[in-house]
C-alpha atoms as a PDB file:
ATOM      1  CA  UNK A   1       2.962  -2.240 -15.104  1.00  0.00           C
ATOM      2  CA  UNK A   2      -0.894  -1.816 -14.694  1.00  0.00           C
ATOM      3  CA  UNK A   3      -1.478  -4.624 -12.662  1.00  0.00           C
ATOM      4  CA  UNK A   4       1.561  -3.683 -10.241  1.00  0.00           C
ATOM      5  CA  UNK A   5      -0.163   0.102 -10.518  1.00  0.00           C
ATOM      6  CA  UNK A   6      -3.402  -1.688  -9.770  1.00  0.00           C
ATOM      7  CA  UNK A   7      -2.177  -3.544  -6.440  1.00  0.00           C
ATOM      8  CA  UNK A   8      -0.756  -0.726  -5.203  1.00  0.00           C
ATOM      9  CA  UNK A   9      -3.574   1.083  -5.608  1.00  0.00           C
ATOM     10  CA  UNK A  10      -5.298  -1.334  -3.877  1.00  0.00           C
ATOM     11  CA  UNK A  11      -3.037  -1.998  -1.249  1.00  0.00           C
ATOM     12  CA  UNK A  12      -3.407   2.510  -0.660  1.00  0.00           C
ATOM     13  CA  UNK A  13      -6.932   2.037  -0.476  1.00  0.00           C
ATOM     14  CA  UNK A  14      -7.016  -1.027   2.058  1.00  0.00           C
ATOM     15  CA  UNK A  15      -4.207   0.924   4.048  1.00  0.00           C
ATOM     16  CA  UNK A  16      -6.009   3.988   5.007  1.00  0.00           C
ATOM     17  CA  UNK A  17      -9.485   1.628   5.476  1.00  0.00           C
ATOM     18  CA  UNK A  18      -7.865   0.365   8.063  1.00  0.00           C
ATOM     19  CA  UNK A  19      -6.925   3.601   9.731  1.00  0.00           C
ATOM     20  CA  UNK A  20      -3.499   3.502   8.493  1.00  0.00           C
ATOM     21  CA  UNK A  21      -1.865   0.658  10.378  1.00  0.00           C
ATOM     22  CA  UNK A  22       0.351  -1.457   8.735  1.00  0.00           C
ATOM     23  CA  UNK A  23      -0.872  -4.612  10.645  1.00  0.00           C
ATOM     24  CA  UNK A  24      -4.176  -4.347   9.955  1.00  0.00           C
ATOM     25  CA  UNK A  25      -3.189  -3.658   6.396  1.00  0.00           C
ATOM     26  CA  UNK A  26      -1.333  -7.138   6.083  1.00  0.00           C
ATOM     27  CA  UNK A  27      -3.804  -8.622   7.463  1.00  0.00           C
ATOM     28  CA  UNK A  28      -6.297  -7.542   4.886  1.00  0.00           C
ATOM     29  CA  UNK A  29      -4.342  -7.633   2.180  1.00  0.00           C
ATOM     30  CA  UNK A  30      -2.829 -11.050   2.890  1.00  0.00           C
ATOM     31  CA  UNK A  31       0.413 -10.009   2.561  1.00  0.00           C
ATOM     32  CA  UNK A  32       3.579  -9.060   4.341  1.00  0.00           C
ATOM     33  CA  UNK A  33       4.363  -5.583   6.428  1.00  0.00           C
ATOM     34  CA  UNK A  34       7.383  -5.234   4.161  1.00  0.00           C
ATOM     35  CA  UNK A  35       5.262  -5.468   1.304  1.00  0.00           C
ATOM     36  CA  UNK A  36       2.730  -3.039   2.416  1.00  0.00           C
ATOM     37  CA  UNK A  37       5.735  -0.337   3.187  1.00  0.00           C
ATOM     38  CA  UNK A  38       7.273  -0.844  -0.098  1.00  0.00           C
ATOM     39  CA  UNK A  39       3.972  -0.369  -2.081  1.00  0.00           C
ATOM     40  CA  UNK A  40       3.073   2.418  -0.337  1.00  0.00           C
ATOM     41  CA  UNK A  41       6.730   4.356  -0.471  1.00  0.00           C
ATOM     42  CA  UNK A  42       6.421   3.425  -4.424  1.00  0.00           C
ATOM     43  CA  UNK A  43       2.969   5.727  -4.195  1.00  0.00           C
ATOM     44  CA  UNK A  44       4.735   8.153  -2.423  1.00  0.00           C
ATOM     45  CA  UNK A  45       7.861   7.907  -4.488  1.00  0.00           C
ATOM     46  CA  UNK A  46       5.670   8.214  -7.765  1.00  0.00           C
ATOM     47  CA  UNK A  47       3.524  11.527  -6.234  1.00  0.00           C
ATOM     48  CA  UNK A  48       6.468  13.413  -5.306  1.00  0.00           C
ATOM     49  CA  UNK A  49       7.349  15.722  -2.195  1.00  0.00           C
ATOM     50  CA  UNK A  50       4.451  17.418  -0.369  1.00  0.00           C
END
């Protein structure tokens, strides 16, 4: 669990580095859009509502 906590993490941090756009994020993370979206609704998921 920490190391999937850990990448998403990471892939939060690289996201809004890159001004929040998903292709940039891919890029620089290497991995796919889909992948990117589904970390980052996890993070979302695991904050809660606004």
């Amino acid at each position: 669990m920490l190391a999937c906590d850990t990448e998403r993490g990471r892939t939060l941090h690289v996201y809004y580095d890159q001004g929040a756009s998903l292709s940039r994020a891919e890029d620089a993370l290497h991995v796919h859009a889909d992948t990117v979206v589904q970390r980052t609704d996890r993070v979302a998921q695991l904050l809660g509502p606004d």
